[in-house]
PDB file of N, CA and C in Angstrom:
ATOM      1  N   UNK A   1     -21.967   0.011   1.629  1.00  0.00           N
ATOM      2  CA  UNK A   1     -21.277  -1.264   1.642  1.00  0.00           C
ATOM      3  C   UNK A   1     -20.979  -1.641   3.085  1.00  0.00           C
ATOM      4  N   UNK A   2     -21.271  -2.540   3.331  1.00  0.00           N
ATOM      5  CA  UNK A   2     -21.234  -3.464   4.979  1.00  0.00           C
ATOM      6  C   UNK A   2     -20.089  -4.322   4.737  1.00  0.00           C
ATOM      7  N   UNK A   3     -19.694  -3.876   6.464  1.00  0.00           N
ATOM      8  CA  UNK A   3     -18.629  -4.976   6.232  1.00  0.00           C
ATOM      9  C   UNK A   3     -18.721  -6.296   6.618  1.00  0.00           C
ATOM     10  N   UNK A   4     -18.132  -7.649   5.795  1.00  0.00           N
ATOM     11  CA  UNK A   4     -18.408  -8.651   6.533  1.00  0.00           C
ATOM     12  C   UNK A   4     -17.168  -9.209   6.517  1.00  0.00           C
ATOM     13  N   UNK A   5     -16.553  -8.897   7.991  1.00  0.00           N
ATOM     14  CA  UNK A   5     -15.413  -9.573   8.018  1.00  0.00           C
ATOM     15  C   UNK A   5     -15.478 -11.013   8.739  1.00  0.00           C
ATOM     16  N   UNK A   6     -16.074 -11.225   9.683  1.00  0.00           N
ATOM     17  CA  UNK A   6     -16.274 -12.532  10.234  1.00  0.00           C
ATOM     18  C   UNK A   6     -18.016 -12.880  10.435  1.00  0.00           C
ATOM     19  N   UNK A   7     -18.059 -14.178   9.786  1.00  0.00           N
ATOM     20  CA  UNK A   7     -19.751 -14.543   9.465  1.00  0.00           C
ATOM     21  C   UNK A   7     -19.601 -15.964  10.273  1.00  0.00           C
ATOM     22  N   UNK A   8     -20.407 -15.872  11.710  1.00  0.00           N
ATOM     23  CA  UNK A   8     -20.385 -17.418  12.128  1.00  0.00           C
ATOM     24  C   UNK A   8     -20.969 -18.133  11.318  1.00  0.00           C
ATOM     25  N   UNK A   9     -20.922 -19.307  11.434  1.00  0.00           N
ATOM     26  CA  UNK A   9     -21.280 -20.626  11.162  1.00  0.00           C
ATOM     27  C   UNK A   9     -22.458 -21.025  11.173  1.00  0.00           C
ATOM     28  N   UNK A  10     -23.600 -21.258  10.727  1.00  0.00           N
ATOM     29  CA  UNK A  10     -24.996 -21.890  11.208  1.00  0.00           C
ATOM     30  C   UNK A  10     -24.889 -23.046  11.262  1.00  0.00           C
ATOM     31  N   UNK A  11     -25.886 -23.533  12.499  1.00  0.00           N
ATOM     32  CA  UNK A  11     -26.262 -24.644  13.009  1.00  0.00           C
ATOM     33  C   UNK A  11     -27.379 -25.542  12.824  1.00  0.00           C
ATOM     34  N   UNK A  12     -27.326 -26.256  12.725  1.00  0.00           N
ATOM     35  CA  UNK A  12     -28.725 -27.098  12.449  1.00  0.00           C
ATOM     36  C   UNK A  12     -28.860 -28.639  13.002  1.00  0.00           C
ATOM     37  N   UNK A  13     -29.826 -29.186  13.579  1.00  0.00           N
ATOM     38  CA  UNK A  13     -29.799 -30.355  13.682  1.00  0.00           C
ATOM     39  C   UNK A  13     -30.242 -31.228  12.867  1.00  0.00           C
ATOM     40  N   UNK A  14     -29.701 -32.324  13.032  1.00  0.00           N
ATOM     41  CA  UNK A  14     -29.634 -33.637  12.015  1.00  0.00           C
ATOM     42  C   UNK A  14     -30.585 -35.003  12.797  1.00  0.00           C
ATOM     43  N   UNK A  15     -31.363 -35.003  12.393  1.00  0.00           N
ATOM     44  CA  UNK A  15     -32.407 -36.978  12.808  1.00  0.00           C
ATOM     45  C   UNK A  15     -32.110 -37.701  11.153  1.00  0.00           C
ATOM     46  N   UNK A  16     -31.390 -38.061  11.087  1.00  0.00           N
ATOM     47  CA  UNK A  16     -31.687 -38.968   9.483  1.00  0.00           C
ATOM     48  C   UNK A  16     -31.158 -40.451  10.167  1.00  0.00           C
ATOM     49  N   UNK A  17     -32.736 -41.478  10.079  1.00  0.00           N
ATOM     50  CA  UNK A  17     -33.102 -42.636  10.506  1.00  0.00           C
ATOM     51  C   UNK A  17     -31.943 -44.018   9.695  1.00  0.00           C
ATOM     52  N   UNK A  18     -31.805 -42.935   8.598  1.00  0.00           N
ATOM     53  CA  UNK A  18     -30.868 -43.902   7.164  1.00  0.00           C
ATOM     54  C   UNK A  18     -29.150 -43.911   8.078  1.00  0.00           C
ATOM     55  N   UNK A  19     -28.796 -42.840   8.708  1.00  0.00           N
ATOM     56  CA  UNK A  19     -27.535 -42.455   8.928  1.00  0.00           C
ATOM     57  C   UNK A  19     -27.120 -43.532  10.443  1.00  0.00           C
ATOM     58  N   UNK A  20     -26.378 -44.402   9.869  1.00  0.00           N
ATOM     59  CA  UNK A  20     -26.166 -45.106  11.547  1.00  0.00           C
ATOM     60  C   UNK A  20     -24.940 -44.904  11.654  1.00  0.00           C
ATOM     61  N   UNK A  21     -24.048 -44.311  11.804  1.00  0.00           N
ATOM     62  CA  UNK A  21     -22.903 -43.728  12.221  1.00  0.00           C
ATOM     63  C   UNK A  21     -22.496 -43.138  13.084  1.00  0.00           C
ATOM     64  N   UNK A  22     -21.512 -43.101  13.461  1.00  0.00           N
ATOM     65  CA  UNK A  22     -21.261 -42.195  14.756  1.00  0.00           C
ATOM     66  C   UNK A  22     -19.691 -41.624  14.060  1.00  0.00           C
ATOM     67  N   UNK A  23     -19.558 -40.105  14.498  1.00  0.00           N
ATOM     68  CA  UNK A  23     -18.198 -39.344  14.003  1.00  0.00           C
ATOM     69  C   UNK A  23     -18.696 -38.003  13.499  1.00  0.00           C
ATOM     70  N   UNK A  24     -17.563 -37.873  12.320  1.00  0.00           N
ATOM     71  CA  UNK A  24     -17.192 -36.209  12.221  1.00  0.00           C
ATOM     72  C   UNK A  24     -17.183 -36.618  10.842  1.00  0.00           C
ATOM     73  N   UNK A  25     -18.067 -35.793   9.752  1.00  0.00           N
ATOM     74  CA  UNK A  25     -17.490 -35.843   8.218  1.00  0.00           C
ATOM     75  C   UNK A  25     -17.554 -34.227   7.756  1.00  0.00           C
ATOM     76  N   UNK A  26     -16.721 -34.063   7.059  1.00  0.00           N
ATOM     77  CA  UNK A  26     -16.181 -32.700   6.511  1.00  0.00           C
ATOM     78  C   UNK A  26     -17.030 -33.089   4.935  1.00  0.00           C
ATOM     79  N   UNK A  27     -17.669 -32.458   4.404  1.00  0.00           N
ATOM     80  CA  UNK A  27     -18.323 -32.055   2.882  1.00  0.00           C
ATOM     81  C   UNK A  27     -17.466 -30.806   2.692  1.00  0.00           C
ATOM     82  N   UNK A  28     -16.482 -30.869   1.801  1.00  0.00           N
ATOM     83  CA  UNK A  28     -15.855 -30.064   0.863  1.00  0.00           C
ATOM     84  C   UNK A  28     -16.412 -28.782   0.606  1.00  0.00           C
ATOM     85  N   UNK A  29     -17.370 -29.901  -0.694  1.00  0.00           N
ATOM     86  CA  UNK A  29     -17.906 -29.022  -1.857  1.00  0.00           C
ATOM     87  C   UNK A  29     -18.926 -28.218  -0.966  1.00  0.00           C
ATOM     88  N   UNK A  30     -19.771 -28.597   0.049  1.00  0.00           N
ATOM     89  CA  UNK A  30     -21.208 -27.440   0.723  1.00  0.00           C
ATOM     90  C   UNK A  30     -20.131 -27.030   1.788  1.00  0.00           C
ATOM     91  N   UNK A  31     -18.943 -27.456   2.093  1.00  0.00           N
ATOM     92  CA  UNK A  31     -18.431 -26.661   3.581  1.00  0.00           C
ATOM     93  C   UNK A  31     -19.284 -26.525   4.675  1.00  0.00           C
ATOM     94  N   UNK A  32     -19.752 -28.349   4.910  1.00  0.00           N
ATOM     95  CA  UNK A  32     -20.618 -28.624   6.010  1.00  0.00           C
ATOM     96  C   UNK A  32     -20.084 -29.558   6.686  1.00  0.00           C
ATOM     97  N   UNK A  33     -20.168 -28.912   7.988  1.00  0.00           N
ATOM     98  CA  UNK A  33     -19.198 -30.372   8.468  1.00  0.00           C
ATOM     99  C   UNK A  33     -19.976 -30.583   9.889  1.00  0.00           C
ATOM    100  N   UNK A  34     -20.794 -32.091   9.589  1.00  0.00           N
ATOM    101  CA  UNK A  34     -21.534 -33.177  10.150  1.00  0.00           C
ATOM    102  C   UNK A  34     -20.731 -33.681  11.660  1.00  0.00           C
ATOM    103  N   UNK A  35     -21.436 -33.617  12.673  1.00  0.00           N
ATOM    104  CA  UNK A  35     -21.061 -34.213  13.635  1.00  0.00           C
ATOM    105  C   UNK A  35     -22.256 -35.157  14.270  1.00  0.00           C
ATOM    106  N   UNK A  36     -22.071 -36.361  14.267  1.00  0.00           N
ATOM    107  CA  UNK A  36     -22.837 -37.041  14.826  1.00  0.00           C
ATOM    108  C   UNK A  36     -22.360 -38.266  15.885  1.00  0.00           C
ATOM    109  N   UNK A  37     -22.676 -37.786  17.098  1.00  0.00           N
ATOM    110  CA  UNK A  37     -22.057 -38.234  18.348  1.00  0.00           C
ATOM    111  C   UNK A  37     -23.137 -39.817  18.455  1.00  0.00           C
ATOM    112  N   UNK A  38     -23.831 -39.811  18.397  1.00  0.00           N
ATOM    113  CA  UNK A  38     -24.998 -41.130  18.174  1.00  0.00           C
ATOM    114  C   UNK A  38     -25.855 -41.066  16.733  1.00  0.00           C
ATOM    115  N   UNK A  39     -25.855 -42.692  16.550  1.00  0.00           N
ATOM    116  CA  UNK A  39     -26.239 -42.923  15.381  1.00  0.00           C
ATOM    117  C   UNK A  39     -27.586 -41.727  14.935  1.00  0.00           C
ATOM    118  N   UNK A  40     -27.524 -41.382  13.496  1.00  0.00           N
ATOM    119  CA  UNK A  40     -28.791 -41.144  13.595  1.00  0.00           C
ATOM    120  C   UNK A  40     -28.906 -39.360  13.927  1.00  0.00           C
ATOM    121  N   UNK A  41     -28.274 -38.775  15.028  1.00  0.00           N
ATOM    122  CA  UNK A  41     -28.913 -38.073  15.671  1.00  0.00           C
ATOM    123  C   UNK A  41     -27.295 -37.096  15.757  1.00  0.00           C
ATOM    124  N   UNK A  42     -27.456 -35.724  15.437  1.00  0.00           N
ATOM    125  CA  UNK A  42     -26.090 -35.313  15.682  1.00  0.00           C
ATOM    126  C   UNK A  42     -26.522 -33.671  14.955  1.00  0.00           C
ATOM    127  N   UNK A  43     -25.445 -32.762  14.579  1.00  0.00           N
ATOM    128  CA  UNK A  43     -25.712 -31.166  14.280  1.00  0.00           C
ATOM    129  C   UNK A  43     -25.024 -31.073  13.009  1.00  0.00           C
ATOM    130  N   UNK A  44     -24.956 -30.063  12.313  1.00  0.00           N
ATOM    131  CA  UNK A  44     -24.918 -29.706  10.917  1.00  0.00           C
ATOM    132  C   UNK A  44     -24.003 -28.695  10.964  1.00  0.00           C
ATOM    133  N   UNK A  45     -23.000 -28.317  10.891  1.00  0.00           N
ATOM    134  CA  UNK A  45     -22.219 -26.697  11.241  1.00  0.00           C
ATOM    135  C   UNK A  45     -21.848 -26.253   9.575  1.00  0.00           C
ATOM    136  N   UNK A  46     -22.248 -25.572   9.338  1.00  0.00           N
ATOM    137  CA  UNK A  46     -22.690 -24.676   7.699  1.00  0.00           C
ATOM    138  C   UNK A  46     -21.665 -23.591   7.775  1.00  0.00           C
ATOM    139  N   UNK A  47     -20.966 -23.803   7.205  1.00  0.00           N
ATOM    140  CA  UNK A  47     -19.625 -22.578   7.003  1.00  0.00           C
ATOM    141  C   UNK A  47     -20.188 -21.949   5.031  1.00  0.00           C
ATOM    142  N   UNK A  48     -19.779 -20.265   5.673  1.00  0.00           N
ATOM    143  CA  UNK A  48     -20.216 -19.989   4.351  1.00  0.00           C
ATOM    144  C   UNK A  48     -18.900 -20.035   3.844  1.00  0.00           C
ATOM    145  N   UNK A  49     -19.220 -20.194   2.078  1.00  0.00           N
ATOM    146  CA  UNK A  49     -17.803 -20.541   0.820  1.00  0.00           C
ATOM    147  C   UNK A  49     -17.070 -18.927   1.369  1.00  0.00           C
ATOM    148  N   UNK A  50     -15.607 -19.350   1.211  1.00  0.00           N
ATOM    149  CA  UNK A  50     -14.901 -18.225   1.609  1.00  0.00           C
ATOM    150  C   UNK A  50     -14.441 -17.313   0.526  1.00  0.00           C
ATOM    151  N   UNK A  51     -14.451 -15.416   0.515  1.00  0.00           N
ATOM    152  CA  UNK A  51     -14.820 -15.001  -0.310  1.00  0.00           C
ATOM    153  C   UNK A  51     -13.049 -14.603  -0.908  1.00  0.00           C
ATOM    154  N   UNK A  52     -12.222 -13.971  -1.911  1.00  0.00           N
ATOM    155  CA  UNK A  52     -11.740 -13.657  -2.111  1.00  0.00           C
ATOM    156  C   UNK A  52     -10.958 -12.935  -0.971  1.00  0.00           C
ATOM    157  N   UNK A  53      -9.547 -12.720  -0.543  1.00  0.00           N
ATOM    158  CA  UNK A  53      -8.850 -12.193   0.282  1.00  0.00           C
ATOM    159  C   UNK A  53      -8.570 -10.794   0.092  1.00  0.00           C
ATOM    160  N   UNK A  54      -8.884 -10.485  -1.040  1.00  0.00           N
ATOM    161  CA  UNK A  54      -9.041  -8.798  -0.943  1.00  0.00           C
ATOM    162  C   UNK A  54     -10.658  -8.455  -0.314  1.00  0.00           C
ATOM    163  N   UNK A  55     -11.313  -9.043  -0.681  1.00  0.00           N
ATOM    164  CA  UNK A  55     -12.534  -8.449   0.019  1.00  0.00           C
ATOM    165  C   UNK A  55     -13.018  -8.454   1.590  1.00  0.00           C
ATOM    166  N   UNK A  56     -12.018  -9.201   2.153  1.00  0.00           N
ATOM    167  CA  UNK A  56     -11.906  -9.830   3.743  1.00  0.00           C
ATOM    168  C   UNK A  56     -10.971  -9.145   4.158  1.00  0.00           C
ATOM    169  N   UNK A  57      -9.989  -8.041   3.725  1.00  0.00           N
ATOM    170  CA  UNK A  57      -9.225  -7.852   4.348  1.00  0.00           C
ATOM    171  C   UNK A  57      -9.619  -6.070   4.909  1.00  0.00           C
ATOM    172  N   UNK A  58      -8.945  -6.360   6.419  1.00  0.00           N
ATOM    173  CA  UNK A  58      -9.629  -4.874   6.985  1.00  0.00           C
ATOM    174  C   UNK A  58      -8.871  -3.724   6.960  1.00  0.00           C
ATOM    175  N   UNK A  59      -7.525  -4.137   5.999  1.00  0.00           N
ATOM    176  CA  UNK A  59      -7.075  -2.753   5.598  1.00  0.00           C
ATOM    177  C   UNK A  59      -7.974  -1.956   4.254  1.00  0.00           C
ATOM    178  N   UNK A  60      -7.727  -3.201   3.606  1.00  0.00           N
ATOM    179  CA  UNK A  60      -8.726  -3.060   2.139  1.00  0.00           C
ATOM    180  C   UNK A  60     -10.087  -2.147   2.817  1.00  0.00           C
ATOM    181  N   UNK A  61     -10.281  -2.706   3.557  1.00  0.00           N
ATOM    182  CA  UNK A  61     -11.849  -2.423   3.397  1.00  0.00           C
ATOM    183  C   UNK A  61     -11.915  -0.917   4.251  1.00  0.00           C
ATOM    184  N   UNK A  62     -11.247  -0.403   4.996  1.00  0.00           N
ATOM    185  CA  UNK A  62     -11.032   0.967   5.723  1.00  0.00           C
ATOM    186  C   UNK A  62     -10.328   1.913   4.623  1.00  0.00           C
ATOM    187  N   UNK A  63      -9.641   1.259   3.368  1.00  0.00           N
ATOM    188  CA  UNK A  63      -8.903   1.957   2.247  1.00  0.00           C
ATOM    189  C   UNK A  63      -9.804   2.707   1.543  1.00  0.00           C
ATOM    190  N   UNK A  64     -11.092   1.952   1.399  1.00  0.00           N
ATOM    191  CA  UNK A  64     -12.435   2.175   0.287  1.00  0.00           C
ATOM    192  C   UNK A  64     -13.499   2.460   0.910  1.00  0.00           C
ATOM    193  N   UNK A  65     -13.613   2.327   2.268  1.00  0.00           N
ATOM    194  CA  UNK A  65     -14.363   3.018   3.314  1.00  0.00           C
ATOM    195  C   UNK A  65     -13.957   4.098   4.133  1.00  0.00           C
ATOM    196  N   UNK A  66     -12.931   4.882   4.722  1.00  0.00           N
ATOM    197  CA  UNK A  66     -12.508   5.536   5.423  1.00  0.00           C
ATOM    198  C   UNK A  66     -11.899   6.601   4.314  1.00  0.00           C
ATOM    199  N   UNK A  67     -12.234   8.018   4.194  1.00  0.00           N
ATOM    200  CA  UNK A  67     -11.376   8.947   3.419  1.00  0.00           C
ATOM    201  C   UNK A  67      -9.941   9.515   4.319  1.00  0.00           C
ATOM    202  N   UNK A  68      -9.006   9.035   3.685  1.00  0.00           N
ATOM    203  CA  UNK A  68      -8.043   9.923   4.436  1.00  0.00           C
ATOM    204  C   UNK A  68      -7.603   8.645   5.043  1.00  0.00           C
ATOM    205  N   UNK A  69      -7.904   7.317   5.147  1.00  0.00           N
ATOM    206  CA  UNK A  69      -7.113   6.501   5.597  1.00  0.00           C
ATOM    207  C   UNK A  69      -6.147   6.128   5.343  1.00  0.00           C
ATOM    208  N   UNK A  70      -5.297   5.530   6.436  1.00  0.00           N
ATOM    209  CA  UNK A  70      -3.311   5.537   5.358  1.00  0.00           C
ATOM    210  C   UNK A  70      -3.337   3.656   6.389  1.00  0.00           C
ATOM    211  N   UNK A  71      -2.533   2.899   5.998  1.00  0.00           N
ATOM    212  CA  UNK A  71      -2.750   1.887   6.596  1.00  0.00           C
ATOM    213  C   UNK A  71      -0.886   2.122   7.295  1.00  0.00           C
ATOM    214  N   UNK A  72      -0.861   1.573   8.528  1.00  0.00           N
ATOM    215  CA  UNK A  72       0.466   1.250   9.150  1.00  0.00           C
ATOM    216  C   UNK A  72       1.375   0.587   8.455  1.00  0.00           C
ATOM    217  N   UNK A  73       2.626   1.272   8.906  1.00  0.00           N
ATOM    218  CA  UNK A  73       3.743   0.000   8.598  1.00  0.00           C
ATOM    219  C   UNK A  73       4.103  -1.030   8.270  1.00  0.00           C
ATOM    220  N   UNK A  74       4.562  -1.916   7.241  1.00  0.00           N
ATOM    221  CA  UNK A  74       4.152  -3.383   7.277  1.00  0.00           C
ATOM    222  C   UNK A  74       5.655  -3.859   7.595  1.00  0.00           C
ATOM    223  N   UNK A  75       6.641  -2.800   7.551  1.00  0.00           N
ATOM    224  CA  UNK A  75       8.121  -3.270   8.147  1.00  0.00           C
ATOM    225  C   UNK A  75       8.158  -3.817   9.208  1.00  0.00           C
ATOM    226  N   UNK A  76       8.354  -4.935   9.823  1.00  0.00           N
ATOM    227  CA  UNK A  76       8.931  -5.560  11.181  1.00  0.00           C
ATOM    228  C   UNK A  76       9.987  -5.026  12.272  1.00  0.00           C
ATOM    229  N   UNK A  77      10.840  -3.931  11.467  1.00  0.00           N
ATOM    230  CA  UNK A  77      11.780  -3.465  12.325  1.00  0.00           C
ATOM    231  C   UNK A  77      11.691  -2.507  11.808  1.00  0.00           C
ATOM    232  N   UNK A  78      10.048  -1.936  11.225  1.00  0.00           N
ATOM    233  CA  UNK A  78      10.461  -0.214  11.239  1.00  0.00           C
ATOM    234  C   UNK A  78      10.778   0.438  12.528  1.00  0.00           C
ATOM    235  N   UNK A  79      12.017   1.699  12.921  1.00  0.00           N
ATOM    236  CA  UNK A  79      11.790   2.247  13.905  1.00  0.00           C
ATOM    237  C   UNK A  79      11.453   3.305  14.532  1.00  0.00           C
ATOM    238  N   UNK A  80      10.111   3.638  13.145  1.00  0.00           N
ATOM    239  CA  UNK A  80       9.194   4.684  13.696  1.00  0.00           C
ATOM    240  C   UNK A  80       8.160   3.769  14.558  1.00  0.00           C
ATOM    241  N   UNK A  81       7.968   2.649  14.679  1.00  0.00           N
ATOM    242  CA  UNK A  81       7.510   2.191  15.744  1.00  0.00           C
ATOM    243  C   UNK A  81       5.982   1.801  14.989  1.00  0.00           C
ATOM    244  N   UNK A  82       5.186   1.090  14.170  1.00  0.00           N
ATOM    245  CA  UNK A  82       3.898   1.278  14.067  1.00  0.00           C
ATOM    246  C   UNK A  82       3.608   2.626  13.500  1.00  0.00           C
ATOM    247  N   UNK A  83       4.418   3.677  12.739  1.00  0.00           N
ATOM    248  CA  UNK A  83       4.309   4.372  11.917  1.00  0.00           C
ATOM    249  C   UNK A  83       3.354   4.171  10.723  1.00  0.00           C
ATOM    250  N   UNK A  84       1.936   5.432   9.990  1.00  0.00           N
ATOM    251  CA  UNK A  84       1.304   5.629   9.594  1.00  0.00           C
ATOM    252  C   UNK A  84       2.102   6.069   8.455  1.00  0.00           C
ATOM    253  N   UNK A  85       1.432   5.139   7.069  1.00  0.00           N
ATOM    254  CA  UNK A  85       2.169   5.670   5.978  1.00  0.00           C
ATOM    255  C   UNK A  85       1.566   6.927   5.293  1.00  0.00           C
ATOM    256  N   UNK A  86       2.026   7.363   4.266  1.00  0.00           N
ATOM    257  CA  UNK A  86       1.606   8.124   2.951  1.00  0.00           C
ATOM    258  C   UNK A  86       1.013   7.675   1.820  1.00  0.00           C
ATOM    259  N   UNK A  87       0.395   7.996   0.707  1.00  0.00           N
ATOM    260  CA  UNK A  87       0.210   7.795  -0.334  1.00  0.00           C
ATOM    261  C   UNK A  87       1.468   8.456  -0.762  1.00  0.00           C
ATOM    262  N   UNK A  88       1.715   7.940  -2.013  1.00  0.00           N
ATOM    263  CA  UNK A  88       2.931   8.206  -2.894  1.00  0.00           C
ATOM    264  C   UNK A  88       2.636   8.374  -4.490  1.00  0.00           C
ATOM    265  N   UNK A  89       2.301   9.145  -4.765  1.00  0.00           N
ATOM    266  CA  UNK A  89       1.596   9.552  -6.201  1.00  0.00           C
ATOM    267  C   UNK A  89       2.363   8.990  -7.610  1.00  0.00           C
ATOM    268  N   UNK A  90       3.869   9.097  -7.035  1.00  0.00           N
ATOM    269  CA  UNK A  90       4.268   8.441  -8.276  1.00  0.00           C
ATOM    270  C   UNK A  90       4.514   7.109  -8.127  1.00  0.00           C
ATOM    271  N   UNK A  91       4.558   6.532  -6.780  1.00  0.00           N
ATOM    272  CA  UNK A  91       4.618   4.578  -7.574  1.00  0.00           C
ATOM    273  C   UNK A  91       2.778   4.045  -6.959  1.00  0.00           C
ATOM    274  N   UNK A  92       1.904   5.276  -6.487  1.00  0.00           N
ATOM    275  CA  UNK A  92       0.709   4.670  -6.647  1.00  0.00           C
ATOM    276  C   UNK A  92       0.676   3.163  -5.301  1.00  0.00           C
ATOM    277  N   UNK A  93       1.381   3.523  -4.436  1.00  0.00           N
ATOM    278  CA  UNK A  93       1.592   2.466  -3.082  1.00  0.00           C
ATOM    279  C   UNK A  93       1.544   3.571  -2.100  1.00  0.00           C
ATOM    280  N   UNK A  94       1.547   2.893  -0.725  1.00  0.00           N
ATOM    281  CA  UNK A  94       1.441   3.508   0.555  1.00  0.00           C
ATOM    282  C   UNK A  94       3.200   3.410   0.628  1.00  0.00           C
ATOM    283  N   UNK A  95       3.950   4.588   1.134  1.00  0.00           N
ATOM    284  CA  UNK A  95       4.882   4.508   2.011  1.00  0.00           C
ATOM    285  C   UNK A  95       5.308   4.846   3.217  1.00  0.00           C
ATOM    286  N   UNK A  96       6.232   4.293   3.988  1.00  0.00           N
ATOM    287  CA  UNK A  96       6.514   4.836   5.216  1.00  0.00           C
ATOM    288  C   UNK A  96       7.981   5.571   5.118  1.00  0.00           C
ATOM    289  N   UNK A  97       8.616   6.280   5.846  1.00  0.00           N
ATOM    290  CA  UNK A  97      10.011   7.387   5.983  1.00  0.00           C
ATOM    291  C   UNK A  97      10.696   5.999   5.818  1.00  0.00           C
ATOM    292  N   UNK A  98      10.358   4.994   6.858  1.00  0.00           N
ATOM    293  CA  UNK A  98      11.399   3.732   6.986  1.00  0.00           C
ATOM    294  C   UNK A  98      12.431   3.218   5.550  1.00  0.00           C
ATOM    295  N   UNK A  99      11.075   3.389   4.266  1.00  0.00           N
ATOM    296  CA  UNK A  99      11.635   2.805   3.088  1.00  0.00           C
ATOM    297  C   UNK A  99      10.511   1.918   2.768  1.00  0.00           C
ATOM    298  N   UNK A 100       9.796   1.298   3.950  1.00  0.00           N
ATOM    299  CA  UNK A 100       8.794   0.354   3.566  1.00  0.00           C
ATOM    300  C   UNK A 100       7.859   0.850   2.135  1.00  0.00           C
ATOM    301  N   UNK A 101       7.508  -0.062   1.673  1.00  0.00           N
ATOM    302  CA  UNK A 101       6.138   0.502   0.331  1.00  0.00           C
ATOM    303  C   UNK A 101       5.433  -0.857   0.110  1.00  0.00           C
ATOM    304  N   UNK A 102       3.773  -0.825   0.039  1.00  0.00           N
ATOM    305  CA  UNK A 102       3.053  -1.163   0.252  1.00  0.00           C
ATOM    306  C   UNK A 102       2.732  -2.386  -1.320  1.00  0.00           C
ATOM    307  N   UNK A 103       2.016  -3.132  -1.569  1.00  0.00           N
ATOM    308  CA  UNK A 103       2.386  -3.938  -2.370  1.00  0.00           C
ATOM    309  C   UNK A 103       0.875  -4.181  -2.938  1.00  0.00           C
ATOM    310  N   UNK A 104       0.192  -3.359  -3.296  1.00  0.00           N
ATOM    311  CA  UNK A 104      -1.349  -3.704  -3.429  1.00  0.00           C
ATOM    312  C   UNK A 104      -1.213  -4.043  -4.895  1.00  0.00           C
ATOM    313  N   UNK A 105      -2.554  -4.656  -4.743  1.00  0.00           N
ATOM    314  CA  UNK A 105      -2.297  -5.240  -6.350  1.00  0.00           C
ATOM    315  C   UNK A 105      -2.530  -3.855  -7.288  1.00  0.00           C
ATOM    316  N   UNK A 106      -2.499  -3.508  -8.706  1.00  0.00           N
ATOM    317  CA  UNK A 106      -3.012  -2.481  -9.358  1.00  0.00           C
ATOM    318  C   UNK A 106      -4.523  -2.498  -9.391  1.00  0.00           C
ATOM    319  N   UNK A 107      -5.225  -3.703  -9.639  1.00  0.00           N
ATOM    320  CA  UNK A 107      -6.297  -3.577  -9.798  1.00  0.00           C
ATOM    321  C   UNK A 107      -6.987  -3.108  -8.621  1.00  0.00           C
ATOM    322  N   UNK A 108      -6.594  -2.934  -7.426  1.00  0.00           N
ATOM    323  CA  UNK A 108      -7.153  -2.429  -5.917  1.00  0.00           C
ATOM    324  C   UNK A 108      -6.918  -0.687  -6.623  1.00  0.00           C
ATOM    325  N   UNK A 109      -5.791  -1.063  -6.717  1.00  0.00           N
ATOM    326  CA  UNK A 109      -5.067   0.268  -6.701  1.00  0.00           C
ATOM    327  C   UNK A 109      -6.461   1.232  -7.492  1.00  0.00           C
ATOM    328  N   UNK A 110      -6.321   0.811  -8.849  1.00  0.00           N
ATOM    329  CA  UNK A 110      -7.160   1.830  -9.314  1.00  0.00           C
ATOM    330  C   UNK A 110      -8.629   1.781  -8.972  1.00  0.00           C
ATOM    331  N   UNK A 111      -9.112   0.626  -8.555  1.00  0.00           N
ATOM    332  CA  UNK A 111     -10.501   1.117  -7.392  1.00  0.00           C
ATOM    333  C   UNK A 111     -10.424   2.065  -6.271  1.00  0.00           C
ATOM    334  N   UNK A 112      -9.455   2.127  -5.923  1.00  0.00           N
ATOM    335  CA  UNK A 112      -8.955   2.940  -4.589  1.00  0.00           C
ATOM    336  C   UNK A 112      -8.656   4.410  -5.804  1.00  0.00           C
ATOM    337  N   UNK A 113      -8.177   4.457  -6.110  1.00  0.00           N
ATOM    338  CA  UNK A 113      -7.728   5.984  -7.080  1.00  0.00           C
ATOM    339  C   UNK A 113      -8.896   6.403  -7.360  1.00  0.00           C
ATOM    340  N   UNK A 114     -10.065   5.276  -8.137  1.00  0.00           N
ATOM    341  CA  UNK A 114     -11.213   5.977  -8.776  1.00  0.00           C
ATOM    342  C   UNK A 114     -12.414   6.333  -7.412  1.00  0.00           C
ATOM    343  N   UNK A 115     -12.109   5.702  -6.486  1.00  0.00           N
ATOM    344  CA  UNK A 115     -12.881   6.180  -5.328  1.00  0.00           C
ATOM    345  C   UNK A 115     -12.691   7.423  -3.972  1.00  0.00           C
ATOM    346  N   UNK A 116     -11.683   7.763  -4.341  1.00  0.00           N
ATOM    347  CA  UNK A 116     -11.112   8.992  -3.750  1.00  0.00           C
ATOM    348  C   UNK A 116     -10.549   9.871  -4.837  1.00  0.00           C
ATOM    349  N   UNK A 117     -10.647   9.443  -6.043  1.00  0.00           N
ATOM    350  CA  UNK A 117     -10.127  10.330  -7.068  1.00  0.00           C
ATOM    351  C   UNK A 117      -8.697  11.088  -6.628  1.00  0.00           C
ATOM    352  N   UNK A 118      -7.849  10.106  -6.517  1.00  0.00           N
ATOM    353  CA  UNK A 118      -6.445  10.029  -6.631  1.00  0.00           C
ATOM    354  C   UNK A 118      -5.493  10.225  -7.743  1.00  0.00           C
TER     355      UNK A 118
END
């Protein structure tokens, strides 16, 4: 499994003889957004559809890729400083000494359990 956390944009240019406009249009639905500085003649910037936020995220993804990974602190004023948590077997979350505990959804959870067999 590869990670894809950041996917630029493709580019393309635009000649459409029909298009006499000049500006910026945003397309929603393809997440293409048209710039055409002179009529006619301008670039295409192609954003890919954005995927679910568990699958983009690079704790997630070092959780189910990395054995033995523990993700940091998410307390603001923990003052172990950026302290490395634990697994915690009985509430099935990451904790830190601070008190902090980690808030993953269950359904991560038990992908993460069945992939390290937790």
């Amino acid at each position: 499994m590869k990670a894809k956390l950041l996917k630029l944009p493709k580019v393309s240019f635009l000649f459409a003889w029909y298009d006499l406009w000049v500006g910026i249009f945003w397309d929603r639905k393809k997440r293409w957004l048209y710039i055409l500085p002179v009529p006619c003649t301008g670039i295409i910037v192609k954003f890919e559809k954005q995927k679910p936020a568990n699958e983009i995220s690079v704790v997630r993804y070092n959780l189910m890729n990395q054995e033995g990974y523990t993700p940091y602190c998410g307390n603001d004023t923990c003052i172990l400083l950026m302290h490395r948590t634990t697994w915690n077997i009985d509430t099935a979350q990451f904790e830190c000494k601070c008190g902090w505990r980690s808030q993953f959804p269950s359904r991560f959870i038990a992908r993460y359990k069945a992939r390290w067999n937790k």
